[in-house]
Protein backbone atom coordinates (compact mmCIF):
# COMPACT_ATOMS: atom_id res chain seq x y z
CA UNK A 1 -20.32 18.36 -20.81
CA UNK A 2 -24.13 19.24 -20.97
CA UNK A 3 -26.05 16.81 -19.12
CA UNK A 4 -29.49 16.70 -19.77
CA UNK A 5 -32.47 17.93 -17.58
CA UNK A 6 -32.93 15.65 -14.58
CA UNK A 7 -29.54 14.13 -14.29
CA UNK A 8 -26.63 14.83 -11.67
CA UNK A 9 -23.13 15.06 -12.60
CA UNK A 10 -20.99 13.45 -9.81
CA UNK A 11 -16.75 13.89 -10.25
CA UNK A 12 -15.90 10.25 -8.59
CA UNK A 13 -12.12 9.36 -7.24
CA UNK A 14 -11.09 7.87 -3.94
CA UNK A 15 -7.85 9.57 -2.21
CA UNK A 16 -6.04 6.58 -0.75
CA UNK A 17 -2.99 6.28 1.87
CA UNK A 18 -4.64 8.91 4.27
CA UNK A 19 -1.84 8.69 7.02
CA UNK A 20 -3.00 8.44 10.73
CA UNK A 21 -0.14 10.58 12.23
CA UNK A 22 0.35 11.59 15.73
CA UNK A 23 2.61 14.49 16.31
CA UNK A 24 5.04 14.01 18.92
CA UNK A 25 4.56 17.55 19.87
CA UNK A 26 1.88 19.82 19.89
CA UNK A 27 2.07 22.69 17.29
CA UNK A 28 3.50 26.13 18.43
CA UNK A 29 1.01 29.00 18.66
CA UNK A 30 0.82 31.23 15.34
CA UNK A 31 3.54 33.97 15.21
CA UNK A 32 3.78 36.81 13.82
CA UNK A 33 4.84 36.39 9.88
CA UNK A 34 3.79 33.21 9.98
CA UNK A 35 0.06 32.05 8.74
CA UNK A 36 -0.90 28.49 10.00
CA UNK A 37 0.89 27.00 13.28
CA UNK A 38 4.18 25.39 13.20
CA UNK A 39 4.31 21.98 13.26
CA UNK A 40 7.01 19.29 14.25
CA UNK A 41 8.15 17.18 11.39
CA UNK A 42 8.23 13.97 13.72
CA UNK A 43 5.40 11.72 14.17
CA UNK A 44 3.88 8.39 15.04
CA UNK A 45 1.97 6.38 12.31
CA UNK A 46 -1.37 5.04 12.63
CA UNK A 47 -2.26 3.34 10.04
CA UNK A 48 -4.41 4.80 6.77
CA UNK A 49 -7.30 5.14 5.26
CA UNK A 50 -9.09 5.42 1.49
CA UNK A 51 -11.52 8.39 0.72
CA UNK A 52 -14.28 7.81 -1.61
CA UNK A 53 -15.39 10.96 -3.27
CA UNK A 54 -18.55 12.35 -5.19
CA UNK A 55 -18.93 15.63 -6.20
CA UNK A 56 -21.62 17.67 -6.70
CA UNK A 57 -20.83 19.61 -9.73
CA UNK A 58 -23.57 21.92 -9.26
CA UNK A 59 -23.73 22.04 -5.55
CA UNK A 60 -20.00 21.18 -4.62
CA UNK A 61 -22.20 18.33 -1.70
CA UNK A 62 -19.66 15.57 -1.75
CA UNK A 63 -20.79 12.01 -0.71
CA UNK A 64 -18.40 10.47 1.11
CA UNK A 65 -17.31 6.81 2.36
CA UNK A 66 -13.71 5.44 4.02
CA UNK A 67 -12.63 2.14 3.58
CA UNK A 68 -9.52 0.98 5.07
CA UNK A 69 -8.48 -0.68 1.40
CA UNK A 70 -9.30 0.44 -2.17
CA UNK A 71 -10.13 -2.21 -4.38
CA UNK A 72 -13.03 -3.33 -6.70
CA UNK A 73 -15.11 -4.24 -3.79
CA UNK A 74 -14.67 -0.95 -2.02
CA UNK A 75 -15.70 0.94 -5.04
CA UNK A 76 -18.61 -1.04 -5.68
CA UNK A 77 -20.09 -0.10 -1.83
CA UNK A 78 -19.22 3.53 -2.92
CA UNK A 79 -20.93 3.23 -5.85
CA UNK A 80 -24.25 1.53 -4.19
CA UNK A 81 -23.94 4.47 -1.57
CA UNK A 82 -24.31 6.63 -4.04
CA UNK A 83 -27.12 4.51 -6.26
CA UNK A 84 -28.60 4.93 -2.64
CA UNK A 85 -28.48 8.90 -1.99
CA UNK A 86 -29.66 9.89 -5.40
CA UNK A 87 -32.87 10.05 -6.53
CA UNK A 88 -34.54 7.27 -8.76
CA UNK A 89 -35.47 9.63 -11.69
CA UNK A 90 -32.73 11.18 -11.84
CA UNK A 91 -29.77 9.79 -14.68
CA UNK A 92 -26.40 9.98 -13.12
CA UNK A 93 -23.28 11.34 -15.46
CA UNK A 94 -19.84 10.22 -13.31
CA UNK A 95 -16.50 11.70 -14.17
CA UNK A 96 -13.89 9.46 -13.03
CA UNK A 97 -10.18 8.60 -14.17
CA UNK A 98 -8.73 5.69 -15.37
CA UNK A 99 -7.58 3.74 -12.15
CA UNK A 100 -7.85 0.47 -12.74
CA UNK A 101 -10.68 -0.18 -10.30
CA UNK A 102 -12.82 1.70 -12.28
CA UNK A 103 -12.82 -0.28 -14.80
CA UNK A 104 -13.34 -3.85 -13.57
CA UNK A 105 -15.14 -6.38 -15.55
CA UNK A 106 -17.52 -6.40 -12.04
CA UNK A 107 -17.45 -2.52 -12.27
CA UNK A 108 -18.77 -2.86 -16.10
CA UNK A 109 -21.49 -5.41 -15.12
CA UNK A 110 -22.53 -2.89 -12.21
CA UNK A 111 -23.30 -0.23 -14.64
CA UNK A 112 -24.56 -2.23 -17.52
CA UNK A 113 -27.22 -3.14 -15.45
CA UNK A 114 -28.17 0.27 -14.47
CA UNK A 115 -28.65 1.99 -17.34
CA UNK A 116 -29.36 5.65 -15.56
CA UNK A 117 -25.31 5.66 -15.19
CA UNK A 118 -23.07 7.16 -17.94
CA UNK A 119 -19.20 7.46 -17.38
CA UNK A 120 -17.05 9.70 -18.48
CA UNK A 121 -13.02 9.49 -18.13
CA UNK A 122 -10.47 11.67 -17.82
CA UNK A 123 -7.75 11.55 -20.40
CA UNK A 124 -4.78 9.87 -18.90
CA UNK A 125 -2.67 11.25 -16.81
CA UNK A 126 -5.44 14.35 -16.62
CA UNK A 127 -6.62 13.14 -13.48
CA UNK A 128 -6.26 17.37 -12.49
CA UNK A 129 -9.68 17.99 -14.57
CA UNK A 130 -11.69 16.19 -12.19
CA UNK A 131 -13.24 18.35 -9.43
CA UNK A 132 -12.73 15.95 -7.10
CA UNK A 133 -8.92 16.50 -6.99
CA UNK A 134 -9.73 20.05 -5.39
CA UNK A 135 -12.03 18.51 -2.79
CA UNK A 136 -9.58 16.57 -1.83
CA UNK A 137 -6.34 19.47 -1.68
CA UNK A 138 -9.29 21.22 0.62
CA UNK A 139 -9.43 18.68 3.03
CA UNK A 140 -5.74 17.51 3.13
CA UNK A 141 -4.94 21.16 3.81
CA UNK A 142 -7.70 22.55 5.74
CA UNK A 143 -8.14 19.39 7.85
CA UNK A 144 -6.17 16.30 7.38
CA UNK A 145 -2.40 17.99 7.90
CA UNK A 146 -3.91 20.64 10.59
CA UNK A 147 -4.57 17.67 13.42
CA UNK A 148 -3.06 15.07 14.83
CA UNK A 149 -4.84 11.46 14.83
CA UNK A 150 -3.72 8.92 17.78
CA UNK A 151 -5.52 5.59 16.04
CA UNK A 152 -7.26 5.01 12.21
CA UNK A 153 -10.45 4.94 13.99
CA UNK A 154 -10.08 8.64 15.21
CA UNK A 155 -8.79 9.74 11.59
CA UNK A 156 -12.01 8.32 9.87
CA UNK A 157 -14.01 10.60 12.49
CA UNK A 158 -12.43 13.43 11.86
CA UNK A 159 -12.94 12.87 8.00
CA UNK A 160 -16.42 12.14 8.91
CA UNK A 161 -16.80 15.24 10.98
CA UNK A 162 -15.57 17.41 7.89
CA UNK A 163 -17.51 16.22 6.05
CA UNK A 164 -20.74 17.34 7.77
CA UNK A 165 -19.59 20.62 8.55
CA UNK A 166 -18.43 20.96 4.64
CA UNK A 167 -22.10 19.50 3.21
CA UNK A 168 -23.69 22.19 5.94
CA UNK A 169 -22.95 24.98 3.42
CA UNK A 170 -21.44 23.49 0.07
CA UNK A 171 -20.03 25.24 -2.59
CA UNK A 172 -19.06 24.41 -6.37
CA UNK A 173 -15.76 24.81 -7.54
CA UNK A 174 -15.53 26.96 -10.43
CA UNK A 175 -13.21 27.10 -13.34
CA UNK A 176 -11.68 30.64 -13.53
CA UNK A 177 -10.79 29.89 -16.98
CA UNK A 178 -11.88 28.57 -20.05
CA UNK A 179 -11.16 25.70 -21.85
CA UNK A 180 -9.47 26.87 -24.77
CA UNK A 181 -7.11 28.65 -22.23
CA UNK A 182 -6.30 26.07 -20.04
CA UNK A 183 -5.32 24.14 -23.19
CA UNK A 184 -3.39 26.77 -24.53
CA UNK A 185 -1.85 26.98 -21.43
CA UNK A 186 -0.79 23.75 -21.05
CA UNK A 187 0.76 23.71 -24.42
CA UNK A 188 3.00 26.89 -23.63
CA UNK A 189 3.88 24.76 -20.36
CA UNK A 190 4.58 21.97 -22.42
CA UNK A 191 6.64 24.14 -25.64
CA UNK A 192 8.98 24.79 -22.75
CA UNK A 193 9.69 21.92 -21.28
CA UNK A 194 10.42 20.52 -24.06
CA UNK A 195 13.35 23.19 -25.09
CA UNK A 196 14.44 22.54 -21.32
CA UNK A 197 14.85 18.96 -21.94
CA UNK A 198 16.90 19.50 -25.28
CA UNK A 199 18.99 22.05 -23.95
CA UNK A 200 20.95 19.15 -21.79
């Protein structure tokens, strides 16, 4: 994609079912061998969450929003949030996948009558090509799975909190390959699958 000058590329998803757990033990000091704490597999449920994630393709700033559901009317406040945070001038190219929410008859009337948006989806089942997607396997392991939440409430701060510190010194996520061999790679991925399934 080449936007043109003066427009912002934003990779859009929302990562829903954020579990509130509570450990029922604290984690055990790090050991020797071992690189993150160990944790009990036992917990207390909370409740959950929905992130609502834009990315900065040229920054890697993510605006962020949690709802405690994920539906049309959830996206739209997202979507106003961010018609809210970005400049006037400035033409806004979105990179979203195919969830169902995204594509709304309310969702269509939303952009058709704002003209600076243009939206771009994944291929199906390709959801892996948004940026977003590595946003959000940063904060799940970084964050989300490090800590123990007692309520919903106290979840949606810490996301909150993360989120600050993470804007504080954003980076972009860069693709350490090119497209032609991520394709190609895909296909050799696929080629033997393919002989795996017809061998049974």
């Amino acid at each position: 994609m080449n936007p043109p000058d003066r427009a912002l590329v934003l990779c859009v998803d929302e990562k829903s079912q954020i579990q509130a757990l509570n450990r029922t033990q604290p984690a055990l000091p790090l050991s020797f061998g071992y690189s993150e704490t160990t944790r009990t597999h036992d917990y207390v449920r909370h409740g959950t969450t929905t992130l609502f994630a834009a990315l900065d393709v040229a920054t890697g700033k993510v605006i962020g929003r949690l709802h405690r559901r994920h539906r049309t009317k959830e996206f739209l406040a997202f979507l106003k949030e961010i018609d809210r945070e970005v400049p006037e001038d400035l033409d806004i190219h979105l990179v979203m996948d195919n969830y169902g929410t995204h594509k709304t008859e309310k969702v269509r009337a939303w952009f058709a009558a704002r003209p600076r948006y243009h939206v771009h989806f994944t291929p199906t089942s390709a959801s892996w090509v948004n940026l977003v997607e590595r946003f959000f396997g940063l904060i799940s392991e970084r964050w989300i799975k490090r800590n123990s939440h007692c309520s919903t409430r106290e979840l949606e701060a810490s996301i909150k909190d993360y989120l600050a510190r993470y804007n504080d010194d954003p980076k972009p996520f860069v693709w350490r390959k090119t497209a032609d061999q991520i394709i190609e790679s895909i296909a050799r991925l696929s080629d033997k699958l393919n002989n795996w399934t017809n061998f049974w």
